[in-house]
Protein backbone atom coordinates (compact mmCIF):
# COMPACT_ATOMS: atom_id res chain seq x y z
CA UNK A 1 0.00 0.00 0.00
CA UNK A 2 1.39 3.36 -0.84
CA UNK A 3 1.45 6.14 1.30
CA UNK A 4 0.63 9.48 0.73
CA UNK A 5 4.48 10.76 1.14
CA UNK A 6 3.00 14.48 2.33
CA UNK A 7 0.88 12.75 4.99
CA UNK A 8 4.08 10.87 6.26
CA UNK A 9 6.04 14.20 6.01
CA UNK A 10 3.39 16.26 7.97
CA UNK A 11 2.90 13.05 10.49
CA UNK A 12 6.20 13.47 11.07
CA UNK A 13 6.49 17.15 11.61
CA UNK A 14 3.95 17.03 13.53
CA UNK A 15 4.57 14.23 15.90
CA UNK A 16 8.02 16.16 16.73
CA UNK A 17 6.45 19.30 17.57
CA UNK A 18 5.16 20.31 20.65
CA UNK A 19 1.84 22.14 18.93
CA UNK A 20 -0.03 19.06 18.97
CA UNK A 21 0.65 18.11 22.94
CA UNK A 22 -0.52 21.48 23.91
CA UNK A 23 -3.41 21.31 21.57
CA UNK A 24 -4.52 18.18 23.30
CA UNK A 25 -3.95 19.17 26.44
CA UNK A 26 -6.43 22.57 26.21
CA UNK A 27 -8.94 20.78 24.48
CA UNK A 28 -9.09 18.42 26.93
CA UNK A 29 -8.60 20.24 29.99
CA UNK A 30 -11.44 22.65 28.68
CA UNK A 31 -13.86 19.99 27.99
CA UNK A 32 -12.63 18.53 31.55
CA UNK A 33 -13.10 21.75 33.73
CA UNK A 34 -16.48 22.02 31.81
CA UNK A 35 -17.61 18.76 32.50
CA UNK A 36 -16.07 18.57 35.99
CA UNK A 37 -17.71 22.36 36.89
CA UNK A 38 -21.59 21.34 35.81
CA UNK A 39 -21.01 17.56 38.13
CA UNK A 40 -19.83 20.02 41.13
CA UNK A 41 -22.48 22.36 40.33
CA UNK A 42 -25.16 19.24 40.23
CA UNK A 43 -23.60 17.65 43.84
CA UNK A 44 -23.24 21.24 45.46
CA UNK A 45 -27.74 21.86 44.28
CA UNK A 46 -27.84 17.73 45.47
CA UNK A 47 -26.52 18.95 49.38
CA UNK A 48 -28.63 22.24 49.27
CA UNK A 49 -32.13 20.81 48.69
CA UNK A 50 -31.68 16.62 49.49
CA UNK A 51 -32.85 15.66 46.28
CA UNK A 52 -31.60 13.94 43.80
CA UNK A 53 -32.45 15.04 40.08
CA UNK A 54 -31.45 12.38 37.31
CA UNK A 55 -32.55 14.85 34.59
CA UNK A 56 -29.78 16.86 35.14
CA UNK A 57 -27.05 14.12 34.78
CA UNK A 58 -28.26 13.61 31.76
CA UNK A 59 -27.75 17.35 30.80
CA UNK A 60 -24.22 16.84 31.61
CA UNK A 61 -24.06 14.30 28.90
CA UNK A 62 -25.30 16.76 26.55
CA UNK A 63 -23.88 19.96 27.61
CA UNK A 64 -20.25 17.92 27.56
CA UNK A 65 -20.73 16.92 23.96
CA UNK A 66 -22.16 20.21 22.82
CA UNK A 67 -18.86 22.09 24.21
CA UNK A 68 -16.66 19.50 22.73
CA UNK A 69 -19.11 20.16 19.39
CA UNK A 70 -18.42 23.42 19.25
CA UNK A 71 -14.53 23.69 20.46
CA UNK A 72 -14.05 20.86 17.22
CA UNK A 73 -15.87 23.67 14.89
CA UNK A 74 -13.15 26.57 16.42
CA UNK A 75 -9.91 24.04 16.43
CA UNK A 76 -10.56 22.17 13.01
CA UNK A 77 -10.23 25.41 10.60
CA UNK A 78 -7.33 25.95 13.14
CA UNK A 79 -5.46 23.18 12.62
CA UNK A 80 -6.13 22.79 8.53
CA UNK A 81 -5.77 26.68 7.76
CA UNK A 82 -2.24 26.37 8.32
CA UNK A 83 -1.68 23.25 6.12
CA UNK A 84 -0.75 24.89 2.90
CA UNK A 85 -0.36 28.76 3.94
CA UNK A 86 2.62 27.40 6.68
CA UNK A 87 4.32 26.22 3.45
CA UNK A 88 3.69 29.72 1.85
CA UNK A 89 5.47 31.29 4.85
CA UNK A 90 8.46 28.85 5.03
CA UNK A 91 8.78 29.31 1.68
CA UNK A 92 8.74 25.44 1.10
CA UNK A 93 5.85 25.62 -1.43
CA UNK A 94 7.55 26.41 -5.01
CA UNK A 95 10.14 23.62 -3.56
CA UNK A 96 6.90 20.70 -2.76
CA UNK A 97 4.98 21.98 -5.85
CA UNK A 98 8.57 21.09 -8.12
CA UNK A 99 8.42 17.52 -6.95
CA UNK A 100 6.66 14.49 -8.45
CA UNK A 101 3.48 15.25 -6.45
CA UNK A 102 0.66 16.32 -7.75
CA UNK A 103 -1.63 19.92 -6.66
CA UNK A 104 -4.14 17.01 -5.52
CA UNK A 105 -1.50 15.07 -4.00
CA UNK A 106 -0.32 17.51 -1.87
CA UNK A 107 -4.15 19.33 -0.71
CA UNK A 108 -4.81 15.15 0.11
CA UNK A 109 -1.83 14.54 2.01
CA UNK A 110 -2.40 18.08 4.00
CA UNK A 111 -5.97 17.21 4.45
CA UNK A 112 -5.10 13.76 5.54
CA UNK A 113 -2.70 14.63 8.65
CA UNK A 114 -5.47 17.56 9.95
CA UNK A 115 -7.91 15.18 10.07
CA UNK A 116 -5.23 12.65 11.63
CA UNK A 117 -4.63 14.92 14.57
CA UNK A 118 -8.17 16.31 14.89
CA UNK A 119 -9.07 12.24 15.37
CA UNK A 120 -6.51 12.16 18.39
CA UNK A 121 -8.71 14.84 19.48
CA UNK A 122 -11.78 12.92 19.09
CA UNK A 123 -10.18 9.59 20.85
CA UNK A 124 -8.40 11.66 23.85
CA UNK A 125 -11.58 13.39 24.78
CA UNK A 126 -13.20 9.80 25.13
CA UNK A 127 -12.36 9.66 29.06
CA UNK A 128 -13.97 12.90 30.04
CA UNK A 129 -17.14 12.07 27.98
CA UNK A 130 -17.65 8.93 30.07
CA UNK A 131 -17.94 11.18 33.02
CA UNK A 132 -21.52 10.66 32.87
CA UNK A 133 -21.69 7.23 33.19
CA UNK A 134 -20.73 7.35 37.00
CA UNK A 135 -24.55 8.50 37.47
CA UNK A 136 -26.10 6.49 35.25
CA UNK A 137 -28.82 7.59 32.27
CA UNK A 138 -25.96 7.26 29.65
CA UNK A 139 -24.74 3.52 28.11
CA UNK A 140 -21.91 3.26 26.30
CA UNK A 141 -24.11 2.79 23.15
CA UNK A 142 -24.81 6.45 23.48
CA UNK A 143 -21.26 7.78 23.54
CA UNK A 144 -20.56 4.98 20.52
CA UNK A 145 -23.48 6.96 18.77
CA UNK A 146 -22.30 10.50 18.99
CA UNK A 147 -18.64 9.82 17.64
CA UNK A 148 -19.81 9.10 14.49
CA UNK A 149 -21.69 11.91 13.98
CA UNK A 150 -18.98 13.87 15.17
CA UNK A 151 -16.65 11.87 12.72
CA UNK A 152 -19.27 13.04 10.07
CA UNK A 153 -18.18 17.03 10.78
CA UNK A 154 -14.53 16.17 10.96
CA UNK A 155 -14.31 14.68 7.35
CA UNK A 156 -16.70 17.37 5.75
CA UNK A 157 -14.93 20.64 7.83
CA UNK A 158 -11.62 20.41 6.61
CA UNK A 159 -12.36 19.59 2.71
CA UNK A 160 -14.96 22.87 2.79
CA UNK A 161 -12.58 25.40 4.51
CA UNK A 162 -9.77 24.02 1.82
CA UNK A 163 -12.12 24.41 -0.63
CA UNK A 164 -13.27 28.14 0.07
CA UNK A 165 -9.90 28.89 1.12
CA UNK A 166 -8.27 28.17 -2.34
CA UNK A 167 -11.12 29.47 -4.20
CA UNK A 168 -10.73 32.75 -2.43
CA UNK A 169 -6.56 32.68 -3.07
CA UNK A 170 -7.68 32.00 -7.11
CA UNK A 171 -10.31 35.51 -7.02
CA UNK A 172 -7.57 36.97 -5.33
CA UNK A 173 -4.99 36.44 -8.25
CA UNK A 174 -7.50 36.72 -10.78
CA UNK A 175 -8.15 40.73 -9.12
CA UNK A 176 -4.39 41.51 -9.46
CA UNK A 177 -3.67 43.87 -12.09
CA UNK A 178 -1.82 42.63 -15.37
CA UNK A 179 1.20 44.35 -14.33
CA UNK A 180 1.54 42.30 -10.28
CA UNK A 181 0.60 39.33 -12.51
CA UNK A 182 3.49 39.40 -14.98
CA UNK A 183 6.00 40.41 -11.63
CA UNK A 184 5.08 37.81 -9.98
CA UNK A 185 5.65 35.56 -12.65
């Protein structure tokens, strides 16, 4: 099986850097405080009136996997936006675009190791989504059910904001005047 020799290259890169660790570990420690915040917040309303309200564990559930919704939707365009522009700024591009790999090629290979490190987001925030199931309400079945969905947004995010983002890069070059065009060439 051949591999996609950007998506090693950027696998690599990123593995070595110390971007990804600290990614992880806000993500996660977000989504944690949340999560941990609302259960305190349920136990602290649990000693003030004596009763117990299952409802609201089953909020936590919910609320959790809305904030980890949402932080995907802010980290994703993060973590793709800088795919091909970082190449742009280390002025690698010209010097990937002269090898054997094709435009295609490289947008794939780019593509390929976001999504790679936006599923080690998805799998790392798999502990503090089982919070709920010390209460009760939520099966595993549940959790198994949302990743999916959330696997859903991850493929489709990434491939639109490429998408608009190179579109917009073309109508930029095609507003430069004749004159920038035939300098820059």
């Amino acid at each position: 099986m051949k591999v996609n020799p950007v998506y090693k290259r950027e696998i690599t890169v990123n593995s070595r850097s110390i971007r990804l660790p600290l990614i992880l570990m806000v993500f996660n420690g977000i989504l944690a405080l949340v999560a941990l915040l609302n259960m305190y917040s349920m136990t602290a309303q649990v000693e003030m009136t004596a009763e117990i309200q299952y409802g609201s564990f089953l909020e936590l559930y919910a609320f959790a996997s809305g904030i980890e919704f949402v932080m995907i939707l802010m980290v994703v365009p993060a973590l793709t936006a800088g795919s091909i522009s970082g190449e742009r700024e280390r002025q690698t591009l010209e010097l990937l675009l002269s090898t054997q790999a094709g435009g295609g090629e490289i947008v794939a290979g780019k593509l390929m190791a976001s999504m790679h490190s936006v599923i080690l987001l998805l799998i790392s925030s798999f502990p503090v989504m089982t919070l709920s199931f010390a209460y009760g309400g939520i099966h595993l079945e549940d959790l198994l059910f949302l990743f999916p969905i959330f696997w859903q947004w991850l493929c489709w995010l990434p491939v639109l904001e490429s998408f608009f983002l190179l579109s917009a890069e073309r109508q930029q070059q095609r507003l430069r005047s004749p004159t920038e065009r035939s300098q820059c060439w």
